[in-house]
PDB file of N, CA and C in Angstrom:
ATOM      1  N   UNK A   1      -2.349  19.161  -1.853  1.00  0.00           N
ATOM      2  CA  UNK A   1      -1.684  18.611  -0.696  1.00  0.00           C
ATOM      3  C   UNK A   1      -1.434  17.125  -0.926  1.00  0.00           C
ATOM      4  N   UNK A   2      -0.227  16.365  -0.824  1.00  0.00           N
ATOM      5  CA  UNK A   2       0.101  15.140  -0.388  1.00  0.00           C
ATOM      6  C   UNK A   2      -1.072  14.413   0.180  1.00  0.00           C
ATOM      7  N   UNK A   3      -1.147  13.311  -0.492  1.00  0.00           N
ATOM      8  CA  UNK A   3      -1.648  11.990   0.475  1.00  0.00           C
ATOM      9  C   UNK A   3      -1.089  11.089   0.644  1.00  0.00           C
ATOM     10  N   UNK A   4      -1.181  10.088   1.405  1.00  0.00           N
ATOM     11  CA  UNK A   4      -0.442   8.826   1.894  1.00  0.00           C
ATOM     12  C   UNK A   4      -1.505   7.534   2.305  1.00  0.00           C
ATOM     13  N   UNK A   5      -1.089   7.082   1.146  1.00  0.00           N
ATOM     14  CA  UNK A   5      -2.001   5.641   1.593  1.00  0.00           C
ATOM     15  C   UNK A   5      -1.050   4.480   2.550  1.00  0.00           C
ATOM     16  N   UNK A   6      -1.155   4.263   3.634  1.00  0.00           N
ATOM     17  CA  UNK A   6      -0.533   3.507   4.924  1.00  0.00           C
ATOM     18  C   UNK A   6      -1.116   2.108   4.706  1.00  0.00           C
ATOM     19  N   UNK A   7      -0.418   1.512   4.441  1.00  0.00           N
ATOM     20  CA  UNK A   7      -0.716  -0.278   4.944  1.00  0.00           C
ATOM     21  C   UNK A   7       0.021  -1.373   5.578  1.00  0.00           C
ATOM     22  N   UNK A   8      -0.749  -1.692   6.716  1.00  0.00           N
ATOM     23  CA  UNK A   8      -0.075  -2.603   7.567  1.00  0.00           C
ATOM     24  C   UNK A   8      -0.526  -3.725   6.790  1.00  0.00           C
ATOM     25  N   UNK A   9       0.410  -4.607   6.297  1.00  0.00           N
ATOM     26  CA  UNK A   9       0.064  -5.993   5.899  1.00  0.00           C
ATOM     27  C   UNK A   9       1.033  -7.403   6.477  1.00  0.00           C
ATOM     28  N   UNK A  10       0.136  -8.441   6.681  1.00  0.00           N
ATOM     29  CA  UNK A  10       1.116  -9.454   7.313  1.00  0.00           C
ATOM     30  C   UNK A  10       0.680 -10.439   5.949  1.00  0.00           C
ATOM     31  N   UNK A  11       1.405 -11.044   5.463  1.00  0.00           N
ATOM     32  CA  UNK A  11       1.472 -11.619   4.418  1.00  0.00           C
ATOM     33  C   UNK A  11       1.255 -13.348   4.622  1.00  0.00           C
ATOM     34  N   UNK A  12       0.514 -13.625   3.873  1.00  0.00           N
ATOM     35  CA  UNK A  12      -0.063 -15.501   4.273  1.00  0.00           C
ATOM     36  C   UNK A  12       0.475 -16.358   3.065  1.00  0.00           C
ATOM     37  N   UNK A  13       0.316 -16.074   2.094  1.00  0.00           N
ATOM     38  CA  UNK A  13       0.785 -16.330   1.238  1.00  0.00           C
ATOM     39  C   UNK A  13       2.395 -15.579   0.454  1.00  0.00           C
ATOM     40  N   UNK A  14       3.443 -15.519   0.507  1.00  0.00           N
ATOM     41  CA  UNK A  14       4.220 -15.630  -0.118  1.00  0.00           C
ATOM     42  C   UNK A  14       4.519 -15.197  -1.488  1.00  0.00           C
ATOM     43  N   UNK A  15       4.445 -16.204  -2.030  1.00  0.00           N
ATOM     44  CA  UNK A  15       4.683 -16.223  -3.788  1.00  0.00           C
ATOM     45  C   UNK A  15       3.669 -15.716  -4.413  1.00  0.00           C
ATOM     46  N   UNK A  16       2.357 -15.147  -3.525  1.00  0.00           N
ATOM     47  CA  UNK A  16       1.074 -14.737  -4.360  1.00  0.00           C
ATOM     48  C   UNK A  16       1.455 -13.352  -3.980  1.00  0.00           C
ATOM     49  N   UNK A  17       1.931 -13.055  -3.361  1.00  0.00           N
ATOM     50  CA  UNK A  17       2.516 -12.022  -2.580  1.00  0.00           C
ATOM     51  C   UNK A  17       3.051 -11.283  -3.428  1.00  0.00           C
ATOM     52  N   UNK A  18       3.906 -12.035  -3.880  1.00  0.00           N
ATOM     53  CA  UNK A  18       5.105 -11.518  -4.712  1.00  0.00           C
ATOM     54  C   UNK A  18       5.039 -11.021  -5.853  1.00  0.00           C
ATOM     55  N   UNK A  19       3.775 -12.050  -6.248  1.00  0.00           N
ATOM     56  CA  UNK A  19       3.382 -11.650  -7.913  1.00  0.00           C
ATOM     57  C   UNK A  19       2.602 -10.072  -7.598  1.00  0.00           C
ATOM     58  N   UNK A  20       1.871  -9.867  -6.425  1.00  0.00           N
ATOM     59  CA  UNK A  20       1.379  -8.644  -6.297  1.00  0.00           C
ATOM     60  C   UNK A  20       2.264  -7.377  -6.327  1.00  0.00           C
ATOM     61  N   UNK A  21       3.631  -7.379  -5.550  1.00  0.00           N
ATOM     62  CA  UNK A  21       4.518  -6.055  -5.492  1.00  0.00           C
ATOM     63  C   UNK A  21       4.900  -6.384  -7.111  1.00  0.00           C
ATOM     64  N   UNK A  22       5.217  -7.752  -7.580  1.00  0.00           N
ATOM     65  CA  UNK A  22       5.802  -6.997  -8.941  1.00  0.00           C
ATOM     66  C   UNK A  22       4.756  -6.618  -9.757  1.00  0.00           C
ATOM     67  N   UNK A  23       3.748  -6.555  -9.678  1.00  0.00           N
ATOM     68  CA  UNK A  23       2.308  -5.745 -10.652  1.00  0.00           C
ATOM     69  C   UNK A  23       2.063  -4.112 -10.014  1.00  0.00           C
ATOM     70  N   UNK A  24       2.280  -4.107  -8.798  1.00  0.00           N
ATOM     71  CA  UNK A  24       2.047  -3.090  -8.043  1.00  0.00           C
ATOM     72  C   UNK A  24       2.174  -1.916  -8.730  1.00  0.00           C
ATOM     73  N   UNK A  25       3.490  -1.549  -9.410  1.00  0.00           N
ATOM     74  CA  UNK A  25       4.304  -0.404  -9.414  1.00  0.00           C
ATOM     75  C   UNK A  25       3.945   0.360 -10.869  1.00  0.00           C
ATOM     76  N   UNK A  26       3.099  -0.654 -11.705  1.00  0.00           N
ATOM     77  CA  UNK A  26       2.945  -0.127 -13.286  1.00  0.00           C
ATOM     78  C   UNK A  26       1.957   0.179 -12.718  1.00  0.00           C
ATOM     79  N   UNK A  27       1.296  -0.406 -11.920  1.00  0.00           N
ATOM     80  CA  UNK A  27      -0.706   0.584 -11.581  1.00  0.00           C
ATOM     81  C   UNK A  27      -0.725   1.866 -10.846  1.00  0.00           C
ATOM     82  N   UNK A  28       0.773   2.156  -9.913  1.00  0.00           N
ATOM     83  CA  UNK A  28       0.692   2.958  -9.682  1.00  0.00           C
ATOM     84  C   UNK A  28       1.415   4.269 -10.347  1.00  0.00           C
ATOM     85  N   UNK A  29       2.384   4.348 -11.309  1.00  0.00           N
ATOM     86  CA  UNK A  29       2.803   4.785 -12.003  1.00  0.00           C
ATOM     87  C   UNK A  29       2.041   6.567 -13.118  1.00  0.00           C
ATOM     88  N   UNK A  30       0.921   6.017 -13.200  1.00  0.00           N
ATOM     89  CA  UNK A  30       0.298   6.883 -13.673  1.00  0.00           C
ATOM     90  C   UNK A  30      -0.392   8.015 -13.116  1.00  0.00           C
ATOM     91  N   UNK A  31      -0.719   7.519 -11.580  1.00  0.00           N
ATOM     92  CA  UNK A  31      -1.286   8.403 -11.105  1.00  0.00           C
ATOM     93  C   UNK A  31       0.222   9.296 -10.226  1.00  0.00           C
ATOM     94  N   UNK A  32       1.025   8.925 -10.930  1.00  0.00           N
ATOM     95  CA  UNK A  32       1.821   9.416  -9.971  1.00  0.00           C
ATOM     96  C   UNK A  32       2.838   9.557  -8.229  1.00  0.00           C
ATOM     97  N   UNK A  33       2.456   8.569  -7.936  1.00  0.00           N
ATOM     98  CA  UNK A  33       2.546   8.018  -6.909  1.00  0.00           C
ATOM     99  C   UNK A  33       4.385   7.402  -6.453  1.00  0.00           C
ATOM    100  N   UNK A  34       4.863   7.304  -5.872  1.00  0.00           N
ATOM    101  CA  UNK A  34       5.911   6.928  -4.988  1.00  0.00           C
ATOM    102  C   UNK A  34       5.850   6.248  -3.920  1.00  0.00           C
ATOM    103  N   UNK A  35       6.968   5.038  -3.700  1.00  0.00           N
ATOM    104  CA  UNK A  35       6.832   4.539  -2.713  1.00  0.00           C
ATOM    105  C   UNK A  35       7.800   5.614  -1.260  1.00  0.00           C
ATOM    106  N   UNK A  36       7.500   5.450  -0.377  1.00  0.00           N
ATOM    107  CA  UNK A  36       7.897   5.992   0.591  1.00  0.00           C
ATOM    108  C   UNK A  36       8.899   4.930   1.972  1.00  0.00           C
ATOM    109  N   UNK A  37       7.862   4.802   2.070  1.00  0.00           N
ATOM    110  CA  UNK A  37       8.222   2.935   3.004  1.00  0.00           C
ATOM    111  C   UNK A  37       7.854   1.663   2.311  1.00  0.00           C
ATOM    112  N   UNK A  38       8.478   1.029   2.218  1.00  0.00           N
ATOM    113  CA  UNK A  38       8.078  -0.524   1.491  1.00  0.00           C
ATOM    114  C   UNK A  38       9.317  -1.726   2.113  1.00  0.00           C
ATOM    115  N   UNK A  39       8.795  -2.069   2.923  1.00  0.00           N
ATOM    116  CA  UNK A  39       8.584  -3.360   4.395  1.00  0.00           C
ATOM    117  C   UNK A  39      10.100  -2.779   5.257  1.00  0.00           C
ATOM    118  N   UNK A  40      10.715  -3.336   5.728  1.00  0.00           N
ATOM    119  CA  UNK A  40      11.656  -2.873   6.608  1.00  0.00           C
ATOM    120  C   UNK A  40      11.699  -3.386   7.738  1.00  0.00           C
ATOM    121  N   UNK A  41      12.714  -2.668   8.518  1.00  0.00           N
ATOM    122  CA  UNK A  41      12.247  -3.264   9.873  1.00  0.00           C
ATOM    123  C   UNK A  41      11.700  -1.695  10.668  1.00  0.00           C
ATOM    124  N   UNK A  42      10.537  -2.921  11.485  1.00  0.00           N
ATOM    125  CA  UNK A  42       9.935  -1.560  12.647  1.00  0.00           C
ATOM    126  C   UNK A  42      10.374  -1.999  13.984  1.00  0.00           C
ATOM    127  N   UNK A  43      10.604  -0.582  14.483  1.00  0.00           N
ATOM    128  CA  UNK A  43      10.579  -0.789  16.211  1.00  0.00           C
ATOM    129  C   UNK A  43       9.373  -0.027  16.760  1.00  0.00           C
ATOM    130  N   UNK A  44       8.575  -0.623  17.849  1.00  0.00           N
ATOM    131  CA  UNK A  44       7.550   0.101  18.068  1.00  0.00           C
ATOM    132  C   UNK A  44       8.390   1.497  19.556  1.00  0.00           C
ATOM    133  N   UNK A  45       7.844   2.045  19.056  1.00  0.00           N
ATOM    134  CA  UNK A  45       8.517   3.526  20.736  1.00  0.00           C
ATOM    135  C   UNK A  45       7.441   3.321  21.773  1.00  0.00           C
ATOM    136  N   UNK A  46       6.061   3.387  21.441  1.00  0.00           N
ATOM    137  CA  UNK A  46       5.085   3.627  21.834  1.00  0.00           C
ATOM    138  C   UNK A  46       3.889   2.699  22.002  1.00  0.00           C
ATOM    139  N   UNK A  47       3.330   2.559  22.552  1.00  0.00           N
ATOM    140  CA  UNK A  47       1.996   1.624  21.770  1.00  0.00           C
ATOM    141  C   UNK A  47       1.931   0.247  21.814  1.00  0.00           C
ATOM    142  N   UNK A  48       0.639  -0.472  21.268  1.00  0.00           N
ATOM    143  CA  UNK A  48       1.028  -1.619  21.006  1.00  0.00           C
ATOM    144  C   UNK A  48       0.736  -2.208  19.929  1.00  0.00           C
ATOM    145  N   UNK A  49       0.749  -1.440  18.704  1.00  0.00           N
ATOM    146  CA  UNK A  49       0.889  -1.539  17.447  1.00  0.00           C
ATOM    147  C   UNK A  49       2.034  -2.237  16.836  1.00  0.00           C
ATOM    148  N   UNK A  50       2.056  -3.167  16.176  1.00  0.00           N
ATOM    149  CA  UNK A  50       3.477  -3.848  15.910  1.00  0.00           C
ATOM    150  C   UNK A  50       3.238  -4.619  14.318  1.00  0.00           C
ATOM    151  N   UNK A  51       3.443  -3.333  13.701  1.00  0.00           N
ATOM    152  CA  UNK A  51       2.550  -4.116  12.397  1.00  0.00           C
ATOM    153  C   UNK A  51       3.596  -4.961  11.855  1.00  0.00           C
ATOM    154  N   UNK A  52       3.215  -6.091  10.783  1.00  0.00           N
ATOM    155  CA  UNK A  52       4.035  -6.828  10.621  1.00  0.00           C
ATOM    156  C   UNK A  52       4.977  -6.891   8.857  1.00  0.00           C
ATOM    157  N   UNK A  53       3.955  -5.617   8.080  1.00  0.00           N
ATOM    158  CA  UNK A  53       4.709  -5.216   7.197  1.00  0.00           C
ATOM    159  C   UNK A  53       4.576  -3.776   7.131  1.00  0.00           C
ATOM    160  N   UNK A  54       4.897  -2.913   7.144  1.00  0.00           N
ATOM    161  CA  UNK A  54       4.163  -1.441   6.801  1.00  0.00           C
ATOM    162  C   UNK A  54       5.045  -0.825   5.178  1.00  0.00           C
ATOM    163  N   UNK A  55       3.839  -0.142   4.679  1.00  0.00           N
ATOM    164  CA  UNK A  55       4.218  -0.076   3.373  1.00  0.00           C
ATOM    165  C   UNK A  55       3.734   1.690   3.410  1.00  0.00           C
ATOM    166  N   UNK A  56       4.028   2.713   3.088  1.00  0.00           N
ATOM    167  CA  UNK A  56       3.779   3.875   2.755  1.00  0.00           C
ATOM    168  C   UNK A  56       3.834   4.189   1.171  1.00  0.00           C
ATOM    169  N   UNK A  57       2.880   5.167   0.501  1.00  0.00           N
ATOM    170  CA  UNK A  57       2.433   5.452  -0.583  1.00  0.00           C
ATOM    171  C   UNK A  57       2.447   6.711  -0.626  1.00  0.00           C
ATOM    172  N   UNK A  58       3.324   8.120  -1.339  1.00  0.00           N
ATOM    173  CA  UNK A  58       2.993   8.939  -1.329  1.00  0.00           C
ATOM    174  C   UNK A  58       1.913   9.017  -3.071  1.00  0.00           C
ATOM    175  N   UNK A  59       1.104   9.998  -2.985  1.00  0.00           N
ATOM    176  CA  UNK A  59       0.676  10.066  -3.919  1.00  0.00           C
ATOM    177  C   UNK A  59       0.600  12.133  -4.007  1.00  0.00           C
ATOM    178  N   UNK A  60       0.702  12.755  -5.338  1.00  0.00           N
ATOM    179  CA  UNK A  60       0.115  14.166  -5.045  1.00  0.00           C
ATOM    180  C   UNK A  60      -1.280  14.584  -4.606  1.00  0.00           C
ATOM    181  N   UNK A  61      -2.078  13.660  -4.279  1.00  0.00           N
ATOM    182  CA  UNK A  61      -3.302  14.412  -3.716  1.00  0.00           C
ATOM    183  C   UNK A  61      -4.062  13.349  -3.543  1.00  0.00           C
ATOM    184  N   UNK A  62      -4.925  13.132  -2.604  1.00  0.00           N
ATOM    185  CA  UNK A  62      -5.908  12.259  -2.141  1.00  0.00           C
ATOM    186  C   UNK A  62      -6.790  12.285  -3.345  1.00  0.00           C
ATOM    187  N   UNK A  63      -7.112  13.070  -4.597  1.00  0.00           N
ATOM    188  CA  UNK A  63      -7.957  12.603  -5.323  1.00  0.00           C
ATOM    189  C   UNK A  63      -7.668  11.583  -6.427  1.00  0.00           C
ATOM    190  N   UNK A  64      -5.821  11.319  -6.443  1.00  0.00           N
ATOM    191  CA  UNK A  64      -5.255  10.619  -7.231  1.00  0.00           C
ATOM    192  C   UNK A  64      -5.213   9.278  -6.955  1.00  0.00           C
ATOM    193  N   UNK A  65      -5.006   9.204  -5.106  1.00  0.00           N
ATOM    194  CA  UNK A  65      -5.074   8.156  -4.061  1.00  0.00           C
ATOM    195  C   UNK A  65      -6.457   7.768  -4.614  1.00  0.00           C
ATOM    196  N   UNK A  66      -6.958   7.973  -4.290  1.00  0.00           N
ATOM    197  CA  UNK A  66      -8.632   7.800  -4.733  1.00  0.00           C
ATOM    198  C   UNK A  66      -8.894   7.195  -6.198  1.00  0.00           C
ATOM    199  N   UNK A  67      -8.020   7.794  -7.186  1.00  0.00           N
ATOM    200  CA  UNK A  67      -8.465   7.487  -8.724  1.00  0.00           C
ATOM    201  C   UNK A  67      -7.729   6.059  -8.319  1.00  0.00           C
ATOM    202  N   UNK A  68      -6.691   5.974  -8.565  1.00  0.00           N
ATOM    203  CA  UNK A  68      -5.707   4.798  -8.129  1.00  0.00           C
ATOM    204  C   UNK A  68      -6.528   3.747  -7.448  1.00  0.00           C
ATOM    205  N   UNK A  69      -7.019   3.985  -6.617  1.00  0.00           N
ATOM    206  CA  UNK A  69      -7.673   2.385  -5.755  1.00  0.00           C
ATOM    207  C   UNK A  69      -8.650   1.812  -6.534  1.00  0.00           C
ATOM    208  N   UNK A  70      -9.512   3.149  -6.852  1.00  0.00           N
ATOM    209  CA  UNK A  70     -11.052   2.522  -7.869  1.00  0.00           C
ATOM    210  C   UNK A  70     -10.661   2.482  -9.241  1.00  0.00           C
ATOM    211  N   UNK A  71      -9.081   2.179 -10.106  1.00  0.00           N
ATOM    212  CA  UNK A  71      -8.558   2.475 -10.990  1.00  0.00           C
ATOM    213  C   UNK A  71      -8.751   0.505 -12.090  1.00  0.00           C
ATOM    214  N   UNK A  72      -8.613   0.478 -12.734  1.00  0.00           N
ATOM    215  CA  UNK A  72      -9.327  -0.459 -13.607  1.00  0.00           C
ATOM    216  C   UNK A  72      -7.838  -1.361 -13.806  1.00  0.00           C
ATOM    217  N   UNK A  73      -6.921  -0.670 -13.721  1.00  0.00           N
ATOM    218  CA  UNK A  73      -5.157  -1.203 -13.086  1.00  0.00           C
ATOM    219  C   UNK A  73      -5.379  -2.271 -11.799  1.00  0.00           C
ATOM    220  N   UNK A  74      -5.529  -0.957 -10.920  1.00  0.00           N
ATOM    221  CA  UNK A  74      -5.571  -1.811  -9.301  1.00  0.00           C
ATOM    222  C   UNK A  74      -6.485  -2.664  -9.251  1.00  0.00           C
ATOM    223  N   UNK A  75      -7.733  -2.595 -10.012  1.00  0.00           N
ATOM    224  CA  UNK A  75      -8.900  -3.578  -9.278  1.00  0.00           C
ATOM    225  C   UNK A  75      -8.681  -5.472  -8.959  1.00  0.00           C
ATOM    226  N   UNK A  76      -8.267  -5.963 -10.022  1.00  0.00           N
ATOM    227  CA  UNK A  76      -7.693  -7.017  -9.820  1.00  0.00           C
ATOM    228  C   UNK A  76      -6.460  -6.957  -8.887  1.00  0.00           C
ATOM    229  N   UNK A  77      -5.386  -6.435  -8.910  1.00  0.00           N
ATOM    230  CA  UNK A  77      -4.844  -6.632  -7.709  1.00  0.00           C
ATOM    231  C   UNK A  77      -5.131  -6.472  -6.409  1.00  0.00           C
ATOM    232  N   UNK A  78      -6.517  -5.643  -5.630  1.00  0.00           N
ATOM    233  CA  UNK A  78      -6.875  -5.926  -4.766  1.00  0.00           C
ATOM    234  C   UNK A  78      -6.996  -7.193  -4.135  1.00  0.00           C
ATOM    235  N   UNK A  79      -7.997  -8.348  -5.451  1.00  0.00           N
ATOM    236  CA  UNK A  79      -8.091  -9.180  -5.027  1.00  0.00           C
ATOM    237  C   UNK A  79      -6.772 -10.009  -4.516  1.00  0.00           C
ATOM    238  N   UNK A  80      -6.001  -9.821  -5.580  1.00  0.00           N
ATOM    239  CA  UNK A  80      -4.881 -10.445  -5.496  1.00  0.00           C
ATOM    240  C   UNK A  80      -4.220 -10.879  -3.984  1.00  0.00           C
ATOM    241  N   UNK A  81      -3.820  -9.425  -3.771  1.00  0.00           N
ATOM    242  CA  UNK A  81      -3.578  -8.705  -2.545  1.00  0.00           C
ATOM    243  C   UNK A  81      -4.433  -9.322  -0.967  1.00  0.00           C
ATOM    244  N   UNK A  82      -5.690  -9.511  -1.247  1.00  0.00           N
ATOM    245  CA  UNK A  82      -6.772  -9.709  -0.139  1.00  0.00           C
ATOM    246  C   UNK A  82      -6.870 -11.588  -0.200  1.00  0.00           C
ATOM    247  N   UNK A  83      -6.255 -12.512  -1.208  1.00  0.00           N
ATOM    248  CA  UNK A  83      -6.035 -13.857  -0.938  1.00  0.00           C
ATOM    249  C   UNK A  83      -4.384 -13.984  -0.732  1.00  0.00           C
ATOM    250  N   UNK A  84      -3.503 -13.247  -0.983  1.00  0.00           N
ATOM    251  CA  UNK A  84      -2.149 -12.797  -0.027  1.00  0.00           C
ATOM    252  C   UNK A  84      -1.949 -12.591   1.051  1.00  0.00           C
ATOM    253  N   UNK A  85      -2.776 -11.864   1.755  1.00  0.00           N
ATOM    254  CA  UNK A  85      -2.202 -11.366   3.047  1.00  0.00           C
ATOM    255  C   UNK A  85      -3.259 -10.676   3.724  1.00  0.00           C
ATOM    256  N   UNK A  86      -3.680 -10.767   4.564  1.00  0.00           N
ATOM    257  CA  UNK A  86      -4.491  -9.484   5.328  1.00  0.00           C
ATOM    258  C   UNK A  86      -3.348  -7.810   5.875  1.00  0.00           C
ATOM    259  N   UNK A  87      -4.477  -7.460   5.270  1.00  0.00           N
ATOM    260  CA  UNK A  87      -4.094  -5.680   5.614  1.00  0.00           C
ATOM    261  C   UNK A  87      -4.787  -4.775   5.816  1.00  0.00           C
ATOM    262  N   UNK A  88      -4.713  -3.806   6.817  1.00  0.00           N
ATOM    263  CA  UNK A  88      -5.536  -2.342   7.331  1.00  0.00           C
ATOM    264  C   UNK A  88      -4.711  -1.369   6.043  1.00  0.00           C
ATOM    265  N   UNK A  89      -5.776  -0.638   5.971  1.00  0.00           N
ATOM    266  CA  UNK A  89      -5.365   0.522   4.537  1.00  0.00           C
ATOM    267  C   UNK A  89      -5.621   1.129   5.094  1.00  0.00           C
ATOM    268  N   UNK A  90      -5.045   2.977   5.052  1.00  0.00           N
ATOM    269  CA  UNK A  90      -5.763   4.323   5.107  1.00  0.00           C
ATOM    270  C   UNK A  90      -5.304   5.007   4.155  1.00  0.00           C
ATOM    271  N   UNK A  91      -5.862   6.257   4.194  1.00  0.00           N
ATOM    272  CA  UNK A  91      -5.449   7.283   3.230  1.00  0.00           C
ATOM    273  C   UNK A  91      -5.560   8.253   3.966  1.00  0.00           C
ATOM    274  N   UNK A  92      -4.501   9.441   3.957  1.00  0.00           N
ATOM    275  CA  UNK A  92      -4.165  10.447   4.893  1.00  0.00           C
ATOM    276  C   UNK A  92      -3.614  11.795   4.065  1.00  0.00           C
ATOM    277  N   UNK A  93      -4.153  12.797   4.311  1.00  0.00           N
ATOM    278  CA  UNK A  93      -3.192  14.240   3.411  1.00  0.00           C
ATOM    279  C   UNK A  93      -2.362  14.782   4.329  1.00  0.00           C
ATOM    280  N   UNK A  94      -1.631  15.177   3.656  1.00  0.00           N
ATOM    281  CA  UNK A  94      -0.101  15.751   4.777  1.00  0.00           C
ATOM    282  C   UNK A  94       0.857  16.476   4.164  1.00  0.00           C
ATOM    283  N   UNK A  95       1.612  16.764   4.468  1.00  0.00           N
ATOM    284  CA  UNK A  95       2.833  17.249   4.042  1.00  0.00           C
ATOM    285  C   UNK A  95       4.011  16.730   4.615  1.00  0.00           C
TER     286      UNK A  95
END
């Protein structure tokens, strides 16, 4: 089954930012993974959720989602990522 790693991120930094999406895409590459949503504009319908970047991740299976985060690729860009911008992560299976 599909997973989807969801992240709302509001970005503080910029140009550190930047260097992160362009590293992003070779770490995720292997496990297979696709972007789905990557920033846009949102309208909220509902709620009062109003995130200020939202990024969607399909991956084939939450155990790949999983290899991928604790992956020796991503680990430094976490940090990267976490003096960039603050962001809520999940990981979700779906179809």
């Amino acid at each position: 089954m599909a997973a989807y790693l969801i992240a709302d991120v509001e970005v503080l930094d910029a140009g550190a930012y930047e260097q992160y999406k362009k590293a992003l895409p070779a770490s995720l590459e292997p496990f297979g993974a696709r972007y789905v949503v990557r920033g846009g504009a949102t309208e909220v319908l509902e709620g009062d959720w109003n995130p200020a970047r939202l990024v969607i991740i399909e991956f084939p299976d939450m155990a790949r989602l999983k290899a991928w985060y604790a992956s020796p690729a991503y680990r430094p860009l976490i940090a990267l990522r976490q003096r960039a911008a603050r962001a809520r992560l999940i990981a979700v299976e779906g179809v």
